[in-house]
C-alpha atoms as a PDB file:
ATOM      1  CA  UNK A   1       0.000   0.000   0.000  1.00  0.00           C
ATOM      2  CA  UNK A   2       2.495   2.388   1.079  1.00  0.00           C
ATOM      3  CA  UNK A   3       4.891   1.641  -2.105  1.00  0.00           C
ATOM      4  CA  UNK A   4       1.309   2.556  -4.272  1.00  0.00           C
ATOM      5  CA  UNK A   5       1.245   5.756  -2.365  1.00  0.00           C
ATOM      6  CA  UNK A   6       4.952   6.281  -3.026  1.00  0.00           C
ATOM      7  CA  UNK A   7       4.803   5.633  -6.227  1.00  0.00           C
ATOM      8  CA  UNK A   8       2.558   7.832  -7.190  1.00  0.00           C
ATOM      9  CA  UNK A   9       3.772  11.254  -5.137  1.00  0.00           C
ATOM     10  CA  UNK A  10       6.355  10.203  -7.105  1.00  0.00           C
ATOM     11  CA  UNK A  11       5.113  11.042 -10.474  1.00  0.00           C
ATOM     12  CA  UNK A  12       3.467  13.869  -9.542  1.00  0.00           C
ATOM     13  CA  UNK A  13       6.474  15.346  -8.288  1.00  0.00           C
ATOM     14  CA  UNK A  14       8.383  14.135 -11.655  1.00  0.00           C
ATOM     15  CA  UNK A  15       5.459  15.639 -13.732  1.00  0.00           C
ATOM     16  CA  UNK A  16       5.856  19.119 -12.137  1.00  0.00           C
ATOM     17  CA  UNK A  17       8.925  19.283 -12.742  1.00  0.00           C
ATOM     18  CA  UNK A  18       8.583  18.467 -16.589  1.00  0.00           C
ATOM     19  CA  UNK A  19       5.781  21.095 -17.495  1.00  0.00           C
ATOM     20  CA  UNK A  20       6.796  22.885 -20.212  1.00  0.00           C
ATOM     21  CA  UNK A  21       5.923  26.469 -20.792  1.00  0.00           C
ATOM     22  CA  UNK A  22       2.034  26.752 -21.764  1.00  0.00           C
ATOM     23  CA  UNK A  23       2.862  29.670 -23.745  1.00  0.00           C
ATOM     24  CA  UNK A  24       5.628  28.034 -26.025  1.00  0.00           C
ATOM     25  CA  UNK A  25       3.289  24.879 -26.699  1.00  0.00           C
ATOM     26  CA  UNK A  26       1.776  24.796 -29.717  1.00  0.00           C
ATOM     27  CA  UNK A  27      -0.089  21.205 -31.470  1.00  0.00           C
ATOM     28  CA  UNK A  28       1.959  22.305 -34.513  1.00  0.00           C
ATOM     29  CA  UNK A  29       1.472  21.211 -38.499  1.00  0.00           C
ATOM     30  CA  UNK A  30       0.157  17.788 -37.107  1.00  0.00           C
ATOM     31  CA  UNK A  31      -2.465  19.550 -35.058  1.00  0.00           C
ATOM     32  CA  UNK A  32      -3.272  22.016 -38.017  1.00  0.00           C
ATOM     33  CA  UNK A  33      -4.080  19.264 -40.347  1.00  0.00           C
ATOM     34  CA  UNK A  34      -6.495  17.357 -38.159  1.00  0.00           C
ATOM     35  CA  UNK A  35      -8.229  20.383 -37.430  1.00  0.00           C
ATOM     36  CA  UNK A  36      -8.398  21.635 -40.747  1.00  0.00           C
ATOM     37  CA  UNK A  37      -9.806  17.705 -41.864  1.00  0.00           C
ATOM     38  CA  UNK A  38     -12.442  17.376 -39.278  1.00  0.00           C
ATOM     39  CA  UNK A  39     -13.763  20.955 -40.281  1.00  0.00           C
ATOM     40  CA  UNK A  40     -13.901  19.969 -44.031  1.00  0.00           C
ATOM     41  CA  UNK A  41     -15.453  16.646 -43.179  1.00  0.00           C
ATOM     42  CA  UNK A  42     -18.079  18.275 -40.884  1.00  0.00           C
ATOM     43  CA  UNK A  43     -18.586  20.635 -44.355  1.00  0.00           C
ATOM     44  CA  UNK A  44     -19.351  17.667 -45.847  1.00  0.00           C
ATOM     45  CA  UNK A  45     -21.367  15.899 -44.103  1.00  0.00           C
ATOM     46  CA  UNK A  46     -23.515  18.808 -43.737  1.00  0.00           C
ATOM     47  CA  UNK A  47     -23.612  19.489 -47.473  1.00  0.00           C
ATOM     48  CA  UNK A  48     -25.250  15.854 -47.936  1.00  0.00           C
ATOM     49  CA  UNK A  49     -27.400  15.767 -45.576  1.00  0.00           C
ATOM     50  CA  UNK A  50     -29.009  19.264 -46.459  1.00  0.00           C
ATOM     51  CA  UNK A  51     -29.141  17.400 -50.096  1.00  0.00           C
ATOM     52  CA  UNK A  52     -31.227  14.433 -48.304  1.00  0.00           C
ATOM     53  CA  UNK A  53     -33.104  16.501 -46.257  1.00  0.00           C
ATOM     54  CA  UNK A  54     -34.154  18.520 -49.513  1.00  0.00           C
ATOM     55  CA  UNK A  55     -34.970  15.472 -51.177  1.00  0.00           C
ATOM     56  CA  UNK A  56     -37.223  14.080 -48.832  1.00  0.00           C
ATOM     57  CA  UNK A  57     -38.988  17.297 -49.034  1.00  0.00           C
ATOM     58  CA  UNK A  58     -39.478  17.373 -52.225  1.00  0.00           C
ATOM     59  CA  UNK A  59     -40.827  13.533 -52.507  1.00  0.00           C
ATOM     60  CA  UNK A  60     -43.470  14.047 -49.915  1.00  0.00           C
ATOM     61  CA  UNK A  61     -44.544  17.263 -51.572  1.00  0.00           C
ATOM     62  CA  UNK A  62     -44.729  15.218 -54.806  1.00  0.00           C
ATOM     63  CA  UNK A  63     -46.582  12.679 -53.430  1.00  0.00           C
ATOM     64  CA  UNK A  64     -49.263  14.408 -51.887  1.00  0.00           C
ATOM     65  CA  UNK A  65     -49.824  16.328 -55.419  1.00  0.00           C
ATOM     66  CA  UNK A  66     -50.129  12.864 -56.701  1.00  0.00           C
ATOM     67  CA  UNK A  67     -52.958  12.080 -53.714  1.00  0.00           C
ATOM     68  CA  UNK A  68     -54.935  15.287 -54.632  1.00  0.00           C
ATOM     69  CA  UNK A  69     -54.834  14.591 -58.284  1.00  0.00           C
ATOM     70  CA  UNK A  70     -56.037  11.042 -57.446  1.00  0.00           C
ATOM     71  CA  UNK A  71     -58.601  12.145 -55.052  1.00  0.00           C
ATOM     72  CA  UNK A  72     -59.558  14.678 -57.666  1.00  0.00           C
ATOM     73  CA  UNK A  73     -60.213  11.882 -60.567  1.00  0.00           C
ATOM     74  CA  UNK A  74     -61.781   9.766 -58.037  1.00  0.00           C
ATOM     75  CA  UNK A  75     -64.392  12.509 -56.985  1.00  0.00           C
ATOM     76  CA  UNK A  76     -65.061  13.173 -60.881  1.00  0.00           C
ATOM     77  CA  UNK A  77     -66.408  10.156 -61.740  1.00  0.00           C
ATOM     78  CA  UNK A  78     -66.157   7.548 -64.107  1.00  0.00           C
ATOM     79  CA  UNK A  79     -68.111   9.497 -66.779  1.00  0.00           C
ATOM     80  CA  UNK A  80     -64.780  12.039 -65.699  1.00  0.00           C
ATOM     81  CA  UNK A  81     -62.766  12.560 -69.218  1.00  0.00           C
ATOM     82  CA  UNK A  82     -59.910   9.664 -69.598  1.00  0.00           C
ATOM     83  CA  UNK A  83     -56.793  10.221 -68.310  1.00  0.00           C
ATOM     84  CA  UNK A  84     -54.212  12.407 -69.715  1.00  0.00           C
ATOM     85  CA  UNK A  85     -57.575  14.064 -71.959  1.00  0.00           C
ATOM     86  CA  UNK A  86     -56.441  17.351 -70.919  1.00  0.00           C
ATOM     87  CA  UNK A  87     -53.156  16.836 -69.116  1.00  0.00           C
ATOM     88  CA  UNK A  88     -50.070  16.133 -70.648  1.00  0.00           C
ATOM     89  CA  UNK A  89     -49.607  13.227 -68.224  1.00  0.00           C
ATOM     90  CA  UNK A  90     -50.923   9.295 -68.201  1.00  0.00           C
ATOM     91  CA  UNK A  91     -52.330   7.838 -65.330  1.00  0.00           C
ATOM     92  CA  UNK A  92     -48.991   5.878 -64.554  1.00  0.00           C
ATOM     93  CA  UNK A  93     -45.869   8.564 -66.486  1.00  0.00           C
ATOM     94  CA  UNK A  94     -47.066  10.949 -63.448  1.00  0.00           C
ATOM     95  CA  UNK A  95     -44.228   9.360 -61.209  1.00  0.00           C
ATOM     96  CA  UNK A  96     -41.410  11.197 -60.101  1.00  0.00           C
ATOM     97  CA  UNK A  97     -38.065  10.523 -60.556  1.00  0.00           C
ATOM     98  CA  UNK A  98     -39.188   6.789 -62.567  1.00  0.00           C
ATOM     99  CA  UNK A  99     -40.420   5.561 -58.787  1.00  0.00           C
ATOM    100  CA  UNK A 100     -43.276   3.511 -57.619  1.00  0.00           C
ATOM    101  CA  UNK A 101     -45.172   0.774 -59.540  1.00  0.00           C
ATOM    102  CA  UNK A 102     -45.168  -0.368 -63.300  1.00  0.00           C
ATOM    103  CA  UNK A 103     -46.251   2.422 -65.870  1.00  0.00           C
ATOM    104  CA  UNK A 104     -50.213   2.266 -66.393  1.00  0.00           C
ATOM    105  CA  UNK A 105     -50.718   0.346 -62.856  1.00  0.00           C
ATOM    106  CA  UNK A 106     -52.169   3.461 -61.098  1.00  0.00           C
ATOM    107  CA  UNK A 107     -49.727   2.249 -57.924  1.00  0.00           C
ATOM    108  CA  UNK A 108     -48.659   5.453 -55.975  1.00  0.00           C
ATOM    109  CA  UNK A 109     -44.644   5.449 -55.731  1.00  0.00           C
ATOM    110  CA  UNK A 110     -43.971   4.454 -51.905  1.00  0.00           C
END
């Protein structure tokens, strides 16, 4: 027990006398470089996931334009003019971004 206790007034008497000068220490080019890669990875990372967040966004918004058209068609009627008679778009090409089911199945894209 006592040789623990020794041991380690010891080292703190060793590591008081070995403190350098807090004003002459510096983390030098090595230091630098990490710093300067974990700020450009940061960058990064937030670049993507504003990207992701964006597209998210935008595939919800598409998908509930795709409900309301739906919802629209389905309140018409079936006497309601076919589909596409006055839009540009088919039933099934008004997917976005080629998602969802097979063209002409009327499956929303998930």
């Amino acid at each position: 027990m006592f040789a623990i206790a020794g041991a380690v007034s010891a080292a703190s008497l060793a590591a008081d006398e070995v403190t350098p000068d807090p004003d002459t220490v510096t983390p030098g080019v090595v230091g630098f470089i990490v710093t300067f890669l974990i700020a450009v990875v940061t960058v990064l990372l937030v670049i993507d996931m504003v990207r992701r967040v964006r597209r998210v966004n935008y595939r919800a918004q598409v998908q509930q334009e795709l409900a309301a058209e739906v919802a629209a068609r389905d309140d018409a009627g079936p006497d309601a003019a076919a589909p596409g008679a006055g839009d540009s778009r088919a039933a099934g090409d008004s997917r976005a971004g080629g998602e969802g089911g097979p063209a002409g199945s009327g499956r929303a894209p998930k």
